[in-house]
PDB file of N, CA and C in Angstrom:
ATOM      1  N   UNK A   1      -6.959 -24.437  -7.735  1.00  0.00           N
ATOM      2  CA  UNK A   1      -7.095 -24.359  -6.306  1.00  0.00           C
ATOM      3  C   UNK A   1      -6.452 -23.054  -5.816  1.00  0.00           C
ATOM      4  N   UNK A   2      -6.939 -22.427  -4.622  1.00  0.00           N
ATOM      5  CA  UNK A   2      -6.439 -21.309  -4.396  1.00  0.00           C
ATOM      6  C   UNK A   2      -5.487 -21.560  -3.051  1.00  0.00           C
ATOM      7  N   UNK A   3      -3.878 -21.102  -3.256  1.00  0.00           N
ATOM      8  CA  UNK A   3      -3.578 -20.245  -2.062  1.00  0.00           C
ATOM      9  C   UNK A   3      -4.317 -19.422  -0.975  1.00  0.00           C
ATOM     10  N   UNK A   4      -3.567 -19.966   0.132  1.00  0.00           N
ATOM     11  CA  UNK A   4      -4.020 -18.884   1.167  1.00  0.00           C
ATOM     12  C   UNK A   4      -2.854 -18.255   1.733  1.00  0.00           C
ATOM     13  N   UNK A   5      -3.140 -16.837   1.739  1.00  0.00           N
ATOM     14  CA  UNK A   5      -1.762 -16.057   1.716  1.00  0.00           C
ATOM     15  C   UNK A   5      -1.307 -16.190   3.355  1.00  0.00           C
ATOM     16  N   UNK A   6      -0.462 -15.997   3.545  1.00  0.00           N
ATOM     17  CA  UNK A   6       0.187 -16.095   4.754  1.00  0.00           C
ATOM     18  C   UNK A   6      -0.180 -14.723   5.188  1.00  0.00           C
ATOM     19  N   UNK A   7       0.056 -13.510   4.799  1.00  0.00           N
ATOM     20  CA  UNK A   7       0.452 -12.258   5.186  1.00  0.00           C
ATOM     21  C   UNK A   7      -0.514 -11.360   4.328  1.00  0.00           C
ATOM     22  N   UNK A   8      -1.109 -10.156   4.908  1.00  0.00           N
ATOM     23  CA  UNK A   8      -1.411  -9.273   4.190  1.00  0.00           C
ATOM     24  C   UNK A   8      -0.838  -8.009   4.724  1.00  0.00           C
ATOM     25  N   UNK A   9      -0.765  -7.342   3.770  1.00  0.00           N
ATOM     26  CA  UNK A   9      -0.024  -6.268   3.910  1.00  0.00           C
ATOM     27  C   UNK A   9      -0.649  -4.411   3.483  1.00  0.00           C
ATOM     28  N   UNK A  10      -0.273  -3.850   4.018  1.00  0.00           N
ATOM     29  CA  UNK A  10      -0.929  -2.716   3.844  1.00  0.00           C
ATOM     30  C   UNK A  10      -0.667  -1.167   4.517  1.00  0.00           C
ATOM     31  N   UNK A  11      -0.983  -0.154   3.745  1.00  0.00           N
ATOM     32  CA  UNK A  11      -0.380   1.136   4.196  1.00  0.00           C
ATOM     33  C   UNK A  11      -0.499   1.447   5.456  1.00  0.00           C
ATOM     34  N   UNK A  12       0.536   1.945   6.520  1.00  0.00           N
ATOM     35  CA  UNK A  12       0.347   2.228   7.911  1.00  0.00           C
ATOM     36  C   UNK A  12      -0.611   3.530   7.770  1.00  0.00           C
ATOM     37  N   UNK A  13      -1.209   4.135   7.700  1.00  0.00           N
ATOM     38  CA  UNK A  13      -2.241   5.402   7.547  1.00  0.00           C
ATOM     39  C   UNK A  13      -2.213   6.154   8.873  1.00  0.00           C
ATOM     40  N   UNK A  14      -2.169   6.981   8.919  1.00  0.00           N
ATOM     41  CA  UNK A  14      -2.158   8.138   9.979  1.00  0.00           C
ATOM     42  C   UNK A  14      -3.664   8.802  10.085  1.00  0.00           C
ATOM     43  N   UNK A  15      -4.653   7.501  10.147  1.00  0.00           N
ATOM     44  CA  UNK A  15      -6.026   7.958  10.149  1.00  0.00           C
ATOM     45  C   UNK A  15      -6.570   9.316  11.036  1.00  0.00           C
ATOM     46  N   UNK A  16      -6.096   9.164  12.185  1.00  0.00           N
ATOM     47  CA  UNK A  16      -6.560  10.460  13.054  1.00  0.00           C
ATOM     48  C   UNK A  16      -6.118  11.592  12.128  1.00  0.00           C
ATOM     49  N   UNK A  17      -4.516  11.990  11.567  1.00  0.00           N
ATOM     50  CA  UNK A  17      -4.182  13.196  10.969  1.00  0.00           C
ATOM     51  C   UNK A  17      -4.699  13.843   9.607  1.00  0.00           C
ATOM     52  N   UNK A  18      -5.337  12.242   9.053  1.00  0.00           N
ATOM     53  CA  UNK A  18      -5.725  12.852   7.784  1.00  0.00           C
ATOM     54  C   UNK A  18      -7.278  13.045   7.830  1.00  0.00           C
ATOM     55  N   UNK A  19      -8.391  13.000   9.106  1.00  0.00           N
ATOM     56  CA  UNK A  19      -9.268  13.198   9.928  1.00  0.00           C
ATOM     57  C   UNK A  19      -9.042  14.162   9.982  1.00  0.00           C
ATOM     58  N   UNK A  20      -8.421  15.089  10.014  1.00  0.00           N
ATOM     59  CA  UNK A  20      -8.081  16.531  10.086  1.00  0.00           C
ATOM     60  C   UNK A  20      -8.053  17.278   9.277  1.00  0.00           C
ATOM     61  N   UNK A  21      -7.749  16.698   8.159  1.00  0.00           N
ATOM     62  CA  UNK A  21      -7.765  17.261   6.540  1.00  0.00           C
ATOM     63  C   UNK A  21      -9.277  17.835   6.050  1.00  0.00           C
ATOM     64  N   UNK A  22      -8.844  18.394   4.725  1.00  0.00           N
ATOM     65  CA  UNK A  22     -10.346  18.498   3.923  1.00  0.00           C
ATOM     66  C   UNK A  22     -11.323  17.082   3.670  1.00  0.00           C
ATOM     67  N   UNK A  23     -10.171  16.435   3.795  1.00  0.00           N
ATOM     68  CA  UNK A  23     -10.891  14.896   3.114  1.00  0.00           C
ATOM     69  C   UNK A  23     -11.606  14.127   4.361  1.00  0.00           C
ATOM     70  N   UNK A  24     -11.757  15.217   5.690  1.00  0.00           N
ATOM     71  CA  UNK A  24     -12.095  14.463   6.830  1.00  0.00           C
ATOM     72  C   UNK A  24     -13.424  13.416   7.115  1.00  0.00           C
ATOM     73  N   UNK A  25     -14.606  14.426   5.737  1.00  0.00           N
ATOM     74  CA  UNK A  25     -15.978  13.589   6.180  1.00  0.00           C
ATOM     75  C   UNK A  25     -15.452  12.262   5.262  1.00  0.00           C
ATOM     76  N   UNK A  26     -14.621  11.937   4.414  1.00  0.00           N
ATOM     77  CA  UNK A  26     -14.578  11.216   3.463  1.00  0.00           C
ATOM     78  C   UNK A  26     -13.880  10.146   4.285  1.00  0.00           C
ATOM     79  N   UNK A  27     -13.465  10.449   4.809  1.00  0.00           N
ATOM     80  CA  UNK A  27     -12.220   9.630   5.889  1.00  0.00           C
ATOM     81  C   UNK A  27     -13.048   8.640   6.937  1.00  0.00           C
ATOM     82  N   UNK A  28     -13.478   9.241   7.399  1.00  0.00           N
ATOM     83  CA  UNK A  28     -14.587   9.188   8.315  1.00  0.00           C
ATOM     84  C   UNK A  28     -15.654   8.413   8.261  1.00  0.00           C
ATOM     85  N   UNK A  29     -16.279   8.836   6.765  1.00  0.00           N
ATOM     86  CA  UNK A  29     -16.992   7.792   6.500  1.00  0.00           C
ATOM     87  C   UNK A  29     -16.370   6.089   6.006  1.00  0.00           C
ATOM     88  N   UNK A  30     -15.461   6.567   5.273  1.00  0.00           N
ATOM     89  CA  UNK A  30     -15.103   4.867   4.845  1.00  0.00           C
ATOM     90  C   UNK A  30     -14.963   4.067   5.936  1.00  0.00           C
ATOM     91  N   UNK A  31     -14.658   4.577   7.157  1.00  0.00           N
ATOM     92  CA  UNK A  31     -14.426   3.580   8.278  1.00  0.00           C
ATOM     93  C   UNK A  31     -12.831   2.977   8.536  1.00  0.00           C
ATOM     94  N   UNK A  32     -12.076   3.099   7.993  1.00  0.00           N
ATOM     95  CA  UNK A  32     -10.707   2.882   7.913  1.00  0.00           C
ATOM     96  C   UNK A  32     -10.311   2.076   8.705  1.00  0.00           C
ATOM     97  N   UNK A  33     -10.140   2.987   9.858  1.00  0.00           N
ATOM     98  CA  UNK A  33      -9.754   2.382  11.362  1.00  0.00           C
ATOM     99  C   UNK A  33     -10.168   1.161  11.628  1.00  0.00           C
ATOM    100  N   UNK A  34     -11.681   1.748  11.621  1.00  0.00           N
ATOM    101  CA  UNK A  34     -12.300   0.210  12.125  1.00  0.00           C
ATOM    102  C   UNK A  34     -12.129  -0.988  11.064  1.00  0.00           C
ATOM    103  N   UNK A  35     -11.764  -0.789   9.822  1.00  0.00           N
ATOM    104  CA  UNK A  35     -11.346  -1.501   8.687  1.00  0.00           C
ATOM    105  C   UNK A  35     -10.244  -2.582   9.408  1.00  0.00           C
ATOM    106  N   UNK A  36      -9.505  -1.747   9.477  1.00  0.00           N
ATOM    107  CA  UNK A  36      -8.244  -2.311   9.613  1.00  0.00           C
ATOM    108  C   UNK A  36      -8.124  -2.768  11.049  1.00  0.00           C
ATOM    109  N   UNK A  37      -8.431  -2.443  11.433  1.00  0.00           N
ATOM    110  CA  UNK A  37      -8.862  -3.548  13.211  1.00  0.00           C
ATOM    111  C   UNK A  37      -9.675  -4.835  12.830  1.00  0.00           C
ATOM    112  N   UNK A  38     -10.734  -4.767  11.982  1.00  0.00           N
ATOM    113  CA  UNK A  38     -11.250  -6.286  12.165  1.00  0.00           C
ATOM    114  C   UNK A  38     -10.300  -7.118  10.722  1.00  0.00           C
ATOM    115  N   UNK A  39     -10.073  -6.436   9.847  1.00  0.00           N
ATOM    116  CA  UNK A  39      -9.174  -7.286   9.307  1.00  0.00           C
ATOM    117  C   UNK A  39      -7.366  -7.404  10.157  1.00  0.00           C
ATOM    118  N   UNK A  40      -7.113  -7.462  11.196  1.00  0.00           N
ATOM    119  CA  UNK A  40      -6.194  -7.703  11.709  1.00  0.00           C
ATOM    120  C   UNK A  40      -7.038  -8.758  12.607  1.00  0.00           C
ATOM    121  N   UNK A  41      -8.114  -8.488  13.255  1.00  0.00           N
ATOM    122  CA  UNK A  41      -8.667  -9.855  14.102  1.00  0.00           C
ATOM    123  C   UNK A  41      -9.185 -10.897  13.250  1.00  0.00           C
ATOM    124  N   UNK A  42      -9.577 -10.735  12.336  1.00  0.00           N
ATOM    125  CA  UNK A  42      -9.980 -11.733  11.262  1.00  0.00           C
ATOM    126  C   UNK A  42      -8.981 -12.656  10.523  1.00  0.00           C
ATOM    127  N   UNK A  43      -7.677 -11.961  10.585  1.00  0.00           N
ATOM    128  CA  UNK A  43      -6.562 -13.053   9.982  1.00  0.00           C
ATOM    129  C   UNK A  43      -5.830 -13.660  10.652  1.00  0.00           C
ATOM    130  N   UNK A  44      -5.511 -12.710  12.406  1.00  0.00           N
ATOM    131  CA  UNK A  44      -5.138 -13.695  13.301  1.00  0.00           C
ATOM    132  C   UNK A  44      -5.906 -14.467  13.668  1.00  0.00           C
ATOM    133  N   UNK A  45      -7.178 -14.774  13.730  1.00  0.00           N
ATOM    134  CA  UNK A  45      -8.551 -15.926  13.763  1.00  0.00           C
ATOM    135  C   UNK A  45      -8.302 -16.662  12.635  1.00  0.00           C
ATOM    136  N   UNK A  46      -7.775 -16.852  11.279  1.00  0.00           N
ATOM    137  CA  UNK A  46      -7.196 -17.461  10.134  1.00  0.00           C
ATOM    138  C   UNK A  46      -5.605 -18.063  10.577  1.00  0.00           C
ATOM    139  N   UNK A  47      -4.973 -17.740  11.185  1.00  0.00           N
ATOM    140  CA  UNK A  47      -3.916 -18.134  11.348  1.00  0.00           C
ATOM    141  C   UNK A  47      -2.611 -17.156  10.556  1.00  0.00           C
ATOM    142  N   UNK A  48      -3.366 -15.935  10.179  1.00  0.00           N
ATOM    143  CA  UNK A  48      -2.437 -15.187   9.057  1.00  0.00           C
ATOM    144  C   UNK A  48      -2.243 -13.940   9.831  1.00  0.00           C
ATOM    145  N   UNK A  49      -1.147 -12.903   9.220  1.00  0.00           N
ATOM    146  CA  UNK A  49      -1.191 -11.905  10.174  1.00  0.00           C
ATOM    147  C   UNK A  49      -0.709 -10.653   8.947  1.00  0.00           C
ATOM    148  N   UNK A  50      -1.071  -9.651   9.624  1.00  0.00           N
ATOM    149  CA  UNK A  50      -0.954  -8.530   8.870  1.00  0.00           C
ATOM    150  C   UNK A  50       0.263  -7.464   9.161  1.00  0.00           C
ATOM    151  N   UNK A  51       0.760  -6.968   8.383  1.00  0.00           N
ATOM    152  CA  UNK A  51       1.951  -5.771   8.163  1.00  0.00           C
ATOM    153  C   UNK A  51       1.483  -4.599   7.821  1.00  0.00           C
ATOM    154  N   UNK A  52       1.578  -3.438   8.786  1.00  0.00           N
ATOM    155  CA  UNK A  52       1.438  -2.252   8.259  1.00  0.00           C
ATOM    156  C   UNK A  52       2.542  -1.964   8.011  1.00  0.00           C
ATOM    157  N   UNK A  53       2.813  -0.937   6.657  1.00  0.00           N
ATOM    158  CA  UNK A  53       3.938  -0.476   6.218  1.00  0.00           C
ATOM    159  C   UNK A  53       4.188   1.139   6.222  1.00  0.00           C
ATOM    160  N   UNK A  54       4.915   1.696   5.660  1.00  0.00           N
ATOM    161  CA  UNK A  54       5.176   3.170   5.613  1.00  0.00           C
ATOM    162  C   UNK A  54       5.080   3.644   4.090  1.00  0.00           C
ATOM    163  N   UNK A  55       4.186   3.924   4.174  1.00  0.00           N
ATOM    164  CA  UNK A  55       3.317   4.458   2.904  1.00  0.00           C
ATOM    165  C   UNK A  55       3.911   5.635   1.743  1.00  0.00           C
ATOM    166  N   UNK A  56       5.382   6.372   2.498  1.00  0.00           N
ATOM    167  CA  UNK A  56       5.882   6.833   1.882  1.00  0.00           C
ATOM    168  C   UNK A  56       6.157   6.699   0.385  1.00  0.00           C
ATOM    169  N   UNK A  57       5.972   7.444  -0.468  1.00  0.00           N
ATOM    170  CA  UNK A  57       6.340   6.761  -1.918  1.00  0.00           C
ATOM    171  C   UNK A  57       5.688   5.893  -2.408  1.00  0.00           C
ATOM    172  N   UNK A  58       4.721   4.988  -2.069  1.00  0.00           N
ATOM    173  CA  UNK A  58       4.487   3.774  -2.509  1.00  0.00           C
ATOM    174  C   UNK A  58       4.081   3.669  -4.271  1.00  0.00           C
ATOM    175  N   UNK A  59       3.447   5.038  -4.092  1.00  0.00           N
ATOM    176  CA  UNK A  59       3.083   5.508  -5.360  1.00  0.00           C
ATOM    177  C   UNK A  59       3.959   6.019  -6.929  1.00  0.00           C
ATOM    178  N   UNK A  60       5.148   6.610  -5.782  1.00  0.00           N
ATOM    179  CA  UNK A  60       6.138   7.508  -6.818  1.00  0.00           C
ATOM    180  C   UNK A  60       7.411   6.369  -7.238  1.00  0.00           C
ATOM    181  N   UNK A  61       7.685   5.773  -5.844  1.00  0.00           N
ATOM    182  CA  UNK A  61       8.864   4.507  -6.234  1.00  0.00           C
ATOM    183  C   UNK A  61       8.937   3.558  -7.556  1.00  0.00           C
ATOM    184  N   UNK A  62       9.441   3.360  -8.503  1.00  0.00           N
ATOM    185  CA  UNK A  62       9.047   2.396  -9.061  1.00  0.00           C
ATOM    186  C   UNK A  62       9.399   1.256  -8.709  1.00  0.00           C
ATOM    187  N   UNK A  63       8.293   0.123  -8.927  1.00  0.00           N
ATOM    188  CA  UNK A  63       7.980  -1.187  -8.594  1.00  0.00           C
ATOM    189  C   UNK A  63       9.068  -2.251  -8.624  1.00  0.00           C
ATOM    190  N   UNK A  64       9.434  -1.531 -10.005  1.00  0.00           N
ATOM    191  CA  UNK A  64      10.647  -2.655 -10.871  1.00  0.00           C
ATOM    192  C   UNK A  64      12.159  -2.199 -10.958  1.00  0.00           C
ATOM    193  N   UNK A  65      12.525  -0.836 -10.880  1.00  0.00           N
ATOM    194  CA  UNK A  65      13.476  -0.742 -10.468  1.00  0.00           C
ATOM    195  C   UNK A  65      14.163   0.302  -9.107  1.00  0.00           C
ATOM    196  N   UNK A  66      13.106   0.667  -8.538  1.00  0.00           N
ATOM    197  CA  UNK A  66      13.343   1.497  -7.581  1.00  0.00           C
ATOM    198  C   UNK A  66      13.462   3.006  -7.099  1.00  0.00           C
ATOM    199  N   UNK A  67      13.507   3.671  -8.519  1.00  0.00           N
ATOM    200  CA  UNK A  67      13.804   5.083  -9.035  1.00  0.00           C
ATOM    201  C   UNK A  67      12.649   5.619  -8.654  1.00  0.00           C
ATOM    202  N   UNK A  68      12.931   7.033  -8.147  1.00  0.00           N
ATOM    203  CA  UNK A  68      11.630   7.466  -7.614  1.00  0.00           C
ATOM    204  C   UNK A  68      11.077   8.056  -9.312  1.00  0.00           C
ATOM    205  N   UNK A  69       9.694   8.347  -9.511  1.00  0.00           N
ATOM    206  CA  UNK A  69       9.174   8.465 -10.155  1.00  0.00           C
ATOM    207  C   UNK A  69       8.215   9.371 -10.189  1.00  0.00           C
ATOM    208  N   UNK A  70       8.782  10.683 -10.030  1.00  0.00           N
ATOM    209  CA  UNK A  70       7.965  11.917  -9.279  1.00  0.00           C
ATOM    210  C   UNK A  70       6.054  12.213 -10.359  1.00  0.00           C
ATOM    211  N   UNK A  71       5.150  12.028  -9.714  1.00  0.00           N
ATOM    212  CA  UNK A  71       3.848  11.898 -10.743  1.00  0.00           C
ATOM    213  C   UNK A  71       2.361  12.616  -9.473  1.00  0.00           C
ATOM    214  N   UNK A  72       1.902  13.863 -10.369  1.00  0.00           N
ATOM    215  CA  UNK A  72       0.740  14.438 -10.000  1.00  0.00           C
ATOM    216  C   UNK A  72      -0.111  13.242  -9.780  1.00  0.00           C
ATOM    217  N   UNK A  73      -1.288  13.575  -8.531  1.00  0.00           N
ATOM    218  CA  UNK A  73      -2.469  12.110  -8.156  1.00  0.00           C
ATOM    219  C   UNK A  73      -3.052  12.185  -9.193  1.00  0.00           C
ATOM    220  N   UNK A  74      -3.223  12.939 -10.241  1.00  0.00           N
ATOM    221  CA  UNK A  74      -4.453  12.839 -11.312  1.00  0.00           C
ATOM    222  C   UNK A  74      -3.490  12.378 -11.777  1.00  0.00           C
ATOM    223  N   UNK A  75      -2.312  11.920 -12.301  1.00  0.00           N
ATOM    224  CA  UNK A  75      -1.406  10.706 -13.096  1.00  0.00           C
ATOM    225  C   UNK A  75      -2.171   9.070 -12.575  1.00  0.00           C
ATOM    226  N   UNK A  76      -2.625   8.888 -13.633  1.00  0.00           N
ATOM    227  CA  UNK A  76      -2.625   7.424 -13.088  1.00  0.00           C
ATOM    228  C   UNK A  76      -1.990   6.104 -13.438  1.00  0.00           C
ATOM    229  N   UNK A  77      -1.490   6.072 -14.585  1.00  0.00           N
ATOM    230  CA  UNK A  77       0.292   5.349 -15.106  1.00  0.00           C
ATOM    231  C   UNK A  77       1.173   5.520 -14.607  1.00  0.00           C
ATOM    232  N   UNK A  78       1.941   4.692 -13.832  1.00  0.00           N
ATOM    233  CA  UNK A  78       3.435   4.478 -13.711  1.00  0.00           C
ATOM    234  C   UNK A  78       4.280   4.295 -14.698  1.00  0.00           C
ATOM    235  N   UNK A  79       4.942   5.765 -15.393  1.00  0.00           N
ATOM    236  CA  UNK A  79       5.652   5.667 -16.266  1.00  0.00           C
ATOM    237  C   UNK A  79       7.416   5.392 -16.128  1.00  0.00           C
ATOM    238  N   UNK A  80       8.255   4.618 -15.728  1.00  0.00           N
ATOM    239  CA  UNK A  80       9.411   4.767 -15.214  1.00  0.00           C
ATOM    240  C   UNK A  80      10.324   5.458 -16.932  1.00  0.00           C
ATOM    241  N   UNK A  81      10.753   6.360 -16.887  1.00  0.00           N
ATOM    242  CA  UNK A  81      11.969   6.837 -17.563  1.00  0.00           C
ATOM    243  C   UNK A  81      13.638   5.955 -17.579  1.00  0.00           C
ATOM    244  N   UNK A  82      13.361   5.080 -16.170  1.00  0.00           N
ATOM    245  CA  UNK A  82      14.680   4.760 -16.115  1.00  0.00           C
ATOM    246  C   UNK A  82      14.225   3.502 -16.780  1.00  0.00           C
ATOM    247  N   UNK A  83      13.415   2.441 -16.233  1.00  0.00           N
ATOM    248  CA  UNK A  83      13.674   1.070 -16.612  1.00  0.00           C
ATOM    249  C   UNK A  83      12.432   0.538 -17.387  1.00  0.00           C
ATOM    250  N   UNK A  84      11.739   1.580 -18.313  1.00  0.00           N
ATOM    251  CA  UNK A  84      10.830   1.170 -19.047  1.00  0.00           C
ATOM    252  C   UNK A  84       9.137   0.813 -18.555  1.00  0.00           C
ATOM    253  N   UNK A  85       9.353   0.300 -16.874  1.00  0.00           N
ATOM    254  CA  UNK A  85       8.230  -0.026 -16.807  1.00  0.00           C
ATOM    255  C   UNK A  85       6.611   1.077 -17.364  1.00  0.00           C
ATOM    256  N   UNK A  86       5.962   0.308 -17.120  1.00  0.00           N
ATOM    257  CA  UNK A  86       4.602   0.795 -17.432  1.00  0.00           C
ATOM    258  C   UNK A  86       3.203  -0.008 -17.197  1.00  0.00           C
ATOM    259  N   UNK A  87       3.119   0.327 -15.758  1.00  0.00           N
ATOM    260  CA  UNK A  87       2.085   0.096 -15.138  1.00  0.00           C
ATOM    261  C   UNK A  87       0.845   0.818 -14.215  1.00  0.00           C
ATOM    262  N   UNK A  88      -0.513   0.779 -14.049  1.00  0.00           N
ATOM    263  CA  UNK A  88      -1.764   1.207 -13.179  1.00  0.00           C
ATOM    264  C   UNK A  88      -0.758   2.166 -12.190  1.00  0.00           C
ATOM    265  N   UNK A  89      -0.755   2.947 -11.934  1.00  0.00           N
ATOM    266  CA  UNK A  89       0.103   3.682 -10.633  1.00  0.00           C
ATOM    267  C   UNK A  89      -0.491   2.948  -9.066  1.00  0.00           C
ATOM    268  N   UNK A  90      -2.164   2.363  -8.843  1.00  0.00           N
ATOM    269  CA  UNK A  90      -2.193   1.622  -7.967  1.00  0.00           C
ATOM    270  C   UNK A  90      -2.030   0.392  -7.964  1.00  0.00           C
ATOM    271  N   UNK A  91      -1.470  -0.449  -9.049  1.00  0.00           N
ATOM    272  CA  UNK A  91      -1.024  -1.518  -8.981  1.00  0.00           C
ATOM    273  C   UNK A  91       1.032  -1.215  -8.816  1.00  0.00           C
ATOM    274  N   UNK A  92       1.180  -0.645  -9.125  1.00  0.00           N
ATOM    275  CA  UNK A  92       2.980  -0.244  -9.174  1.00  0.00           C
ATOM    276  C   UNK A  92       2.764   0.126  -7.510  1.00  0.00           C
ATOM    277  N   UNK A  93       2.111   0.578  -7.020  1.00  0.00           N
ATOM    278  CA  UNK A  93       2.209   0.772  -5.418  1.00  0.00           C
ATOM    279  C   UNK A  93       1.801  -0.115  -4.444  1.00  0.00           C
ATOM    280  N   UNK A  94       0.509  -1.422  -5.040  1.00  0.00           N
ATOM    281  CA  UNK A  94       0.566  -2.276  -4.160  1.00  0.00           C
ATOM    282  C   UNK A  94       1.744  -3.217  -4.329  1.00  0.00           C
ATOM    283  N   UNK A  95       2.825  -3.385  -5.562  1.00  0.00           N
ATOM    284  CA  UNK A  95       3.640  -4.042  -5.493  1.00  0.00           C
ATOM    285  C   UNK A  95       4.719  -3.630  -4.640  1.00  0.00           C
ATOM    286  N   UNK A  96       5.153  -1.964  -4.588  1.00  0.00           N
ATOM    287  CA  UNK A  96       5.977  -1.524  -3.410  1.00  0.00           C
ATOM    288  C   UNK A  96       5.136  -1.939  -2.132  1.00  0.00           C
ATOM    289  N   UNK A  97       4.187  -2.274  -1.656  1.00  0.00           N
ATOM    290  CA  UNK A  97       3.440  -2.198  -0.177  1.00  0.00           C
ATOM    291  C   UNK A  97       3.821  -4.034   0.025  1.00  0.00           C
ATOM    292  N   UNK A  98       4.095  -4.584  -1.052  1.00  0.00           N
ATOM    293  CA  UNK A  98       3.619  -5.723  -0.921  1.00  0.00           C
ATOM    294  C   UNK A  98       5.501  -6.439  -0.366  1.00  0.00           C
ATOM    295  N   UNK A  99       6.639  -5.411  -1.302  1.00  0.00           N
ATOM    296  CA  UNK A  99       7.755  -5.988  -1.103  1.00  0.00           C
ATOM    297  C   UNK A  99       8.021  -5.115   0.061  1.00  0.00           C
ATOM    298  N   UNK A 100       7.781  -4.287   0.334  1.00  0.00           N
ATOM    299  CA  UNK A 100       8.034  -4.073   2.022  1.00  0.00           C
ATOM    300  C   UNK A 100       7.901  -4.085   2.811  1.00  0.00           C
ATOM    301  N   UNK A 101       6.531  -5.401   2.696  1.00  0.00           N
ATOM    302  CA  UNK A 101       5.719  -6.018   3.857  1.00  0.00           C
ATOM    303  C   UNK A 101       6.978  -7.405   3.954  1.00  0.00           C
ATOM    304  N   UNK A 102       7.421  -7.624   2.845  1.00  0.00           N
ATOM    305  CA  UNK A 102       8.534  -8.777   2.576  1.00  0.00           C
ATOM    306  C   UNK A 102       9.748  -8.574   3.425  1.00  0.00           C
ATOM    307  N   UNK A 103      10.221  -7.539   3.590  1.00  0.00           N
ATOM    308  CA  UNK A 103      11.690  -6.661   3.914  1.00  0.00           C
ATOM    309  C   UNK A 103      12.239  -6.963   2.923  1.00  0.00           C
ATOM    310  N   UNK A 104      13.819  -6.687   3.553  1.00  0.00           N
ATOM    311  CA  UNK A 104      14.841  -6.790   2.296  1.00  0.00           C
ATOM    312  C   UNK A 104      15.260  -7.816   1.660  1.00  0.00           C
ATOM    313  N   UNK A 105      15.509  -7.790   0.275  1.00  0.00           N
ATOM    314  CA  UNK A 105      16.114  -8.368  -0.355  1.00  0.00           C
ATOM    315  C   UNK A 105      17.687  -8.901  -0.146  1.00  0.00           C
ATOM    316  N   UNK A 106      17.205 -10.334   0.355  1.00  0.00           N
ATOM    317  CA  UNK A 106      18.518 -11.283   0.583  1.00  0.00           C
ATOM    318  C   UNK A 106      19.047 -11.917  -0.658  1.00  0.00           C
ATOM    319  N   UNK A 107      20.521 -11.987  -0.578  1.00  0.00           N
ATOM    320  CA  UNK A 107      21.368 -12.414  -1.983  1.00  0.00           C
ATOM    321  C   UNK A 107      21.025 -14.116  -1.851  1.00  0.00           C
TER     322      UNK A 107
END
């Protein structure tokens, strides 16, 4: 049987600024904005609600122990040096998007 998540969570994006970029027709076309507007009316119509987060790092942080993890976009492994991990670099970043949609860690 499946869960239904309470919360979804996801990068705050600075759609207009990166509309500005080289990557603008690309931007543009995916629809983003409007992405993320009907999935915010679609989960408060579910009873669920959504978190934008600050996208900083999400990529470079590691997942598992926190160390930044400095890595070119054509890297696509999350290699941590400090604590071994080794994971997808977009899965190691939806897990940072996902614990800081959480906040902090209470003892």
């Amino acid at each position: 049987m499946l869960s239904k998540a309470e919360v979804i969570a996801h990068e705050k994006l600075n759609i207009k600024g990166l509309a500005k970029t080289r990557l603008s027709k690309s931007i543009n076309d995916a629809g983003w904005g409007q992405f993320l507007t009907i999935l915010t009316v679609k989960a408060g119509n579910a009873g669920q609600k959504t978190i934008a987060v600050n996208p900083k790092n999400t990529s470079q942080d590691c997942s598992n122990c926190g160390e930044k993890v400095p890595k070119e976009l054509s890297q696509r492994t999350h290699s941590c040096p400090h604590c071994g991990t080794v994971i997808d670099r977009d899965v190691n970043a939806a897990i940072n998007i996902k614990n800081r949609a959480a906040g902090p860690r209470r003892p």
